[in-house]
N, C-alpha and C. Protein backbone atom coordinates (compact mmCIF):
# COMPACT_ATOMS: atom_id res chain seq x y z
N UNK A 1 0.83 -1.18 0.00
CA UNK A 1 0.00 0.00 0.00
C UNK A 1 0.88 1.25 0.00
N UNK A 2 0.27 2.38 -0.79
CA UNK A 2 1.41 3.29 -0.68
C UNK A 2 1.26 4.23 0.09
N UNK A 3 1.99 4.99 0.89
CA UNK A 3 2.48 6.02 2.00
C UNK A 3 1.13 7.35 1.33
N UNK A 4 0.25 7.73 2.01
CA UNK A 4 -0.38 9.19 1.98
C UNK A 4 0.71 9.96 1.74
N UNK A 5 0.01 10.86 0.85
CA UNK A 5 0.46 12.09 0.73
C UNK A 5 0.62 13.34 1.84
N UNK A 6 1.07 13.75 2.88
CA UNK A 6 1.21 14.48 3.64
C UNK A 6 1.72 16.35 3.22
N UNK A 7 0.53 17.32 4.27
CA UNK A 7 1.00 18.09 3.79
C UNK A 7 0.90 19.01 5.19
N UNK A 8 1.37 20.28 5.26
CA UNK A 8 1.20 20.77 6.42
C UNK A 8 -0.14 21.67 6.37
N UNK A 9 -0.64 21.89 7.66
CA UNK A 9 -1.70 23.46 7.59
C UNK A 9 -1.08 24.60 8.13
N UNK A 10 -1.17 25.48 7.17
CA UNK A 10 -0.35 26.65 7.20
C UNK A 10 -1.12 27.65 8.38
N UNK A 11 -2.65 26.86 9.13
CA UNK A 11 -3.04 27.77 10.29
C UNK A 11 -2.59 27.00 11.49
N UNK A 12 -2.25 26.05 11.78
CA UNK A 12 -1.87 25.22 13.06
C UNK A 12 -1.07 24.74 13.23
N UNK A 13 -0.12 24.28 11.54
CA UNK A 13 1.08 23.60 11.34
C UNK A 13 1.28 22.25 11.25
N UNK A 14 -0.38 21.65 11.58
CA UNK A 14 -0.02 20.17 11.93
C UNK A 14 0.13 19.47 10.86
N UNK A 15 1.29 18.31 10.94
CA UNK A 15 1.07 17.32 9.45
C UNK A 15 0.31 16.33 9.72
N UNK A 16 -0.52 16.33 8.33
CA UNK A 16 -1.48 14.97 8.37
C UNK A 16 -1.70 14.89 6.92
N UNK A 17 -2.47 13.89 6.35
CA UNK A 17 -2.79 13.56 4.87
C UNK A 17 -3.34 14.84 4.14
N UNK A 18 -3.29 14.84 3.02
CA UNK A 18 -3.66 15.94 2.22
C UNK A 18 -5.18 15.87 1.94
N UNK A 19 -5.48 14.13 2.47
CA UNK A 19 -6.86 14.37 2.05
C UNK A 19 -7.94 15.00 3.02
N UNK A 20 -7.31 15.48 4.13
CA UNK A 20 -7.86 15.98 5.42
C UNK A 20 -7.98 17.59 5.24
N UNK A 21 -6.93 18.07 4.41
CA UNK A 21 -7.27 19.66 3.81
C UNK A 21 -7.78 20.25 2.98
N UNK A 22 -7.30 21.47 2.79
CA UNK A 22 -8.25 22.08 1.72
C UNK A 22 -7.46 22.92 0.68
N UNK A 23 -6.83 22.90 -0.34
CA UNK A 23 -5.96 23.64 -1.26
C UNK A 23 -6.56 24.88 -1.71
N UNK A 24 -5.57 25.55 -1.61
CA UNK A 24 -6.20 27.40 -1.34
C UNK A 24 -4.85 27.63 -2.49
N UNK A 25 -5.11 28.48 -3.61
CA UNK A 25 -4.01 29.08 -4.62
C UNK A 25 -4.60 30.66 -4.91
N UNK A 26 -3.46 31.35 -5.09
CA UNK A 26 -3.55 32.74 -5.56
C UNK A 26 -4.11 32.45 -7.15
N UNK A 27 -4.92 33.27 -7.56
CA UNK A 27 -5.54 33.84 -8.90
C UNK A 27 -5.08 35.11 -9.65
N UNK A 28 -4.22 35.01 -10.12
CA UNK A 28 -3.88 36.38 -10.68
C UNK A 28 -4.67 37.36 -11.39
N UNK A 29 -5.11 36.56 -12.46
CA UNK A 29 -6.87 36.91 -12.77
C UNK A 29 -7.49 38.29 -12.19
N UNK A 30 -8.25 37.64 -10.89
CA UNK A 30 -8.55 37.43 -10.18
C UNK A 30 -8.27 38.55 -8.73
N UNK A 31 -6.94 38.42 -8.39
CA UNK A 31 -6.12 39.14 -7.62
C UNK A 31 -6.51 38.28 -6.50
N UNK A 32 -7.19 37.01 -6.13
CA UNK A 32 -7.73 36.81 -4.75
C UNK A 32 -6.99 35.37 -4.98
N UNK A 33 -7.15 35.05 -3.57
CA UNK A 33 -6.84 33.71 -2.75
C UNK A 33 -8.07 32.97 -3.03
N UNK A 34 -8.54 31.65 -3.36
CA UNK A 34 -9.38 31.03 -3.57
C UNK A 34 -9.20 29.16 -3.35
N UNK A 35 -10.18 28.70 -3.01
CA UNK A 35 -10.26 27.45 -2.92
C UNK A 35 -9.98 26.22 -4.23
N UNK A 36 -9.09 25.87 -4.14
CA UNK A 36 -8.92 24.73 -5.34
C UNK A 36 -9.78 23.93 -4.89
N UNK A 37 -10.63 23.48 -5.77
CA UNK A 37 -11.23 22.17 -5.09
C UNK A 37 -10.99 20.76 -6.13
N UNK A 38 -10.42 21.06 -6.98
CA UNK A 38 -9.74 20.11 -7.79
C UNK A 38 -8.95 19.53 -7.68
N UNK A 39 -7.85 20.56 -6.47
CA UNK A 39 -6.75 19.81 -6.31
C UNK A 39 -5.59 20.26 -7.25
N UNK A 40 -5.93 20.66 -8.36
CA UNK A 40 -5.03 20.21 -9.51
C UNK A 40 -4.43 21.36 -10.07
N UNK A 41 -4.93 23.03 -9.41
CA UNK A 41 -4.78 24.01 -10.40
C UNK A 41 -3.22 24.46 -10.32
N UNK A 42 -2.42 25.22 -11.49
CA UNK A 42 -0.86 25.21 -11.18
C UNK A 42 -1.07 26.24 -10.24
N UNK A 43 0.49 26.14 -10.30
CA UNK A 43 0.69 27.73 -9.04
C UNK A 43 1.27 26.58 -7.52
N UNK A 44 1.46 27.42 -6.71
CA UNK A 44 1.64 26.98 -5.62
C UNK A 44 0.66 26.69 -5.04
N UNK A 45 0.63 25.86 -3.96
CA UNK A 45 -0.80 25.76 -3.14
C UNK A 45 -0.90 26.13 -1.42
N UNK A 46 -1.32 26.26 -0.71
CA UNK A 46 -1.33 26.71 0.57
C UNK A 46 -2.30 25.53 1.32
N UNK A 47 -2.30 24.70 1.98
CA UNK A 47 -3.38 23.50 2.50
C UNK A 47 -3.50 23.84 4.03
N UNK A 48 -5.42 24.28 4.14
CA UNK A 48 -5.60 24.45 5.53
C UNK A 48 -6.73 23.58 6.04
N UNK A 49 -6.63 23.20 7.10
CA UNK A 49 -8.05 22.55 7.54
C UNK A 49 -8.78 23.15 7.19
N UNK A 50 -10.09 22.75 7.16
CA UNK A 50 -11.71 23.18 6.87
C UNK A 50 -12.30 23.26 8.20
N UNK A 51 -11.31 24.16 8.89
CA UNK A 51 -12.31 25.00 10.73
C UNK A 51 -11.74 26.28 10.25
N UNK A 52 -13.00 26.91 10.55
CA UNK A 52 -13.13 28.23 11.03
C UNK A 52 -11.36 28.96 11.77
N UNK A 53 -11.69 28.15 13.02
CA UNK A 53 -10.32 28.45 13.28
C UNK A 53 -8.62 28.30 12.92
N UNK A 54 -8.51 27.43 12.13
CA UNK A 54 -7.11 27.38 11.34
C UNK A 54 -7.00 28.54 10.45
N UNK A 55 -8.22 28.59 9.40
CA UNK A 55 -8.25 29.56 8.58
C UNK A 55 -8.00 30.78 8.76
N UNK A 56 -8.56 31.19 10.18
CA UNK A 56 -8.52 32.60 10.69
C UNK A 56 -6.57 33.14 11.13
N UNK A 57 -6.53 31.43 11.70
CA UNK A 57 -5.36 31.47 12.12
C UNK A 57 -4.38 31.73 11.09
N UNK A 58 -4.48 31.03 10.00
CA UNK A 58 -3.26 31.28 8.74
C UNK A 58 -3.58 33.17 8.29
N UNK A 59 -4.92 33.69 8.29
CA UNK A 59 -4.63 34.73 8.08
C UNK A 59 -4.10 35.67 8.66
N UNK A 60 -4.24 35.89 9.98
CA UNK A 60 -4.04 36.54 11.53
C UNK A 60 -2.74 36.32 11.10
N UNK A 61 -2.03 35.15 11.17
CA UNK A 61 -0.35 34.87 11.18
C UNK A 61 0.44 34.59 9.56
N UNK A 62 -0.23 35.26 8.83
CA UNK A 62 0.02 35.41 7.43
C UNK A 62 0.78 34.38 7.01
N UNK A 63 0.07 32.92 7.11
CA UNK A 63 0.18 31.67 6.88
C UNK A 63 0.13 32.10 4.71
N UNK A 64 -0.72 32.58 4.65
CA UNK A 64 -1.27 32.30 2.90
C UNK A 64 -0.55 33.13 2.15
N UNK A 65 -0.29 34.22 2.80
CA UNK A 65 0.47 35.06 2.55
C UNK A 65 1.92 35.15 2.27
N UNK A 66 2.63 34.29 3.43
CA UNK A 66 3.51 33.40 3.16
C UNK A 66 4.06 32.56 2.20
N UNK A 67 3.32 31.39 2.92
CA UNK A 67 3.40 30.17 1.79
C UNK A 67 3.38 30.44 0.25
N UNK A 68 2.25 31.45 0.03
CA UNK A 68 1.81 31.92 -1.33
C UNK A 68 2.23 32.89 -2.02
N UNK A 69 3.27 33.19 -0.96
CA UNK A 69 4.58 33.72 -1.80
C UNK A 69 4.06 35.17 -2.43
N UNK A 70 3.18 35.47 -1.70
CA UNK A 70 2.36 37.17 -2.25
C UNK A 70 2.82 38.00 -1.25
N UNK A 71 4.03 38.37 -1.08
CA UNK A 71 4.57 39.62 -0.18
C UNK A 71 4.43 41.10 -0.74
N UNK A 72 4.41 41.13 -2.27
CA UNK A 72 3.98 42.50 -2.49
C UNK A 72 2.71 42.76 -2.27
N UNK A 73 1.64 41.60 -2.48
CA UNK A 73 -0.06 41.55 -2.11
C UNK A 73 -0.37 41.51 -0.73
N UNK A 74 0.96 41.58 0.03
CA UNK A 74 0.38 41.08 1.76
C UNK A 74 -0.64 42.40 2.06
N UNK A 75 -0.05 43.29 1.84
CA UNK A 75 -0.95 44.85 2.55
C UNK A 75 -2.66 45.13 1.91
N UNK A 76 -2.22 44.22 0.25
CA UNK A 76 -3.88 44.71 -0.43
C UNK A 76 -4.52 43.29 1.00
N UNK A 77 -3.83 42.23 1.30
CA UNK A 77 -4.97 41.06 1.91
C UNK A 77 -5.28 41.11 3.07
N UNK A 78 -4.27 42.20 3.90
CA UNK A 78 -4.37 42.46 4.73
C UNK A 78 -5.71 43.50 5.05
N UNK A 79 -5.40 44.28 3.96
CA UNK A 79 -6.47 45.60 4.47
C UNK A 79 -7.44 44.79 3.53
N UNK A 80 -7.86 44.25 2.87
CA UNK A 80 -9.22 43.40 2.89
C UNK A 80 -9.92 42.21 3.30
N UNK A 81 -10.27 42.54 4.44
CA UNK A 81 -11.33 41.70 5.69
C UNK A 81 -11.97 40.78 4.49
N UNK A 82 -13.06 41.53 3.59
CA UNK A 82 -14.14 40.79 2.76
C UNK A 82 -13.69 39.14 2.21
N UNK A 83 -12.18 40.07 1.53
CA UNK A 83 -11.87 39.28 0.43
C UNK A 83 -11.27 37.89 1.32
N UNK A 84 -10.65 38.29 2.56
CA UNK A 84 -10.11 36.83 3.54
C UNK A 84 -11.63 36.01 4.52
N UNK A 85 -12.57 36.92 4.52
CA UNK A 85 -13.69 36.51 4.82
C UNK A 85 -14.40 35.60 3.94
N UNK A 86 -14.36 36.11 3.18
CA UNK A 86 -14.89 34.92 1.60
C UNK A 86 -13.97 33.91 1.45
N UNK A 87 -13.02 33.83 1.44
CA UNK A 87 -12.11 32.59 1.95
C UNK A 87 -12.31 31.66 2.83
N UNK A 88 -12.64 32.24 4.02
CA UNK A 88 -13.20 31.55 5.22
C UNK A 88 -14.83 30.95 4.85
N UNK A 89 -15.54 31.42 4.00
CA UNK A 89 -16.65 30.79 3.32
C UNK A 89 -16.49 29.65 3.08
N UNK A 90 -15.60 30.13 1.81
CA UNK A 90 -15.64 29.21 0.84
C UNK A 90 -14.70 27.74 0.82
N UNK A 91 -13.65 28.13 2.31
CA UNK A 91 -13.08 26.72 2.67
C UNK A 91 -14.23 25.48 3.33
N UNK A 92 -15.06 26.24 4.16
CA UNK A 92 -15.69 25.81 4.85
C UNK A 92 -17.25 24.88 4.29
N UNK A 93 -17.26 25.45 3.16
CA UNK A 93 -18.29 25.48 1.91
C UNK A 93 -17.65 23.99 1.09
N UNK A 94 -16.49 24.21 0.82
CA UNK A 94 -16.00 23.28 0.31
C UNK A 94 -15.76 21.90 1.01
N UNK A 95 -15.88 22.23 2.18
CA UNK A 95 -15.42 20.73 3.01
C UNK A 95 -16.68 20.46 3.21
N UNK A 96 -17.66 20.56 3.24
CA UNK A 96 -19.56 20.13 3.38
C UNK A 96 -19.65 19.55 1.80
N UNK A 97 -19.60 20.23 0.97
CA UNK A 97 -19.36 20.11 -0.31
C UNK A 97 -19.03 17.73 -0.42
N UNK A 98 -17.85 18.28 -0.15
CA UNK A 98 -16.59 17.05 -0.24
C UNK A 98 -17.15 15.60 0.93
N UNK A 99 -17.56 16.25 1.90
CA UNK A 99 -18.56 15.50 2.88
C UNK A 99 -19.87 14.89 2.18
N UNK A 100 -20.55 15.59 1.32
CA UNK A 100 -21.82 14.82 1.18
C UNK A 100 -21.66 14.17 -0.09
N UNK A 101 -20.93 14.68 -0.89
CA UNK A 101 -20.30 13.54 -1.80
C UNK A 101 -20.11 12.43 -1.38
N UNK A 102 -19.34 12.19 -0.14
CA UNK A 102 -18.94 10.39 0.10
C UNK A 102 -19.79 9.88 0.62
């Protein structure tokens, strides 16, 4: 059998399987942080649990920001609540999502 894929959460730090998170990538597009739910899109990826609280946590401690390698974008994500609020939606959206599927 082969070894899970392991990845970290960039709000708590803990390692566990990838299939336990949620892949979050920058959109250039776009300008926003958004939920992969494919899994598959290029770019880097950022993987956080699907609680309320990790999420808050990677933003508070500029986990996405980080990881996602957007240091000239840190100040636009910072000074927009909405746009990290809709994040926090839409992780949370996505793991109910992924739940009633199985």
């Amino acid at each position: 059998m082969a070894h899970p894929i392991m990845r970290q959460c960039v709000g708590c730090k803990e390692v566990t399987d990838r299939r336990n998170l949620v892949r979050c990538v920058y959109v250039a597009e776009t300008e926003t942080v958004e939920v992969d739910s494919s899994q598959t899109a290029p770019g880097r990826g950022a993987w956080v649990h699907a609680k309320s609280k990790c999420v808050q946590r990677a933003i508070r401690n500029r986990g996405f920001v980080r990881t996602l390698k957007l240091t000239e974008l840190g100040k636009t994500f910072d000074n927009s609540a909405d746009a990290w609020q809709k994040l926090v939606t839409d992780v949370l959206q996505c793991t109910r999502c992924t739940l009633q599927q199985s």
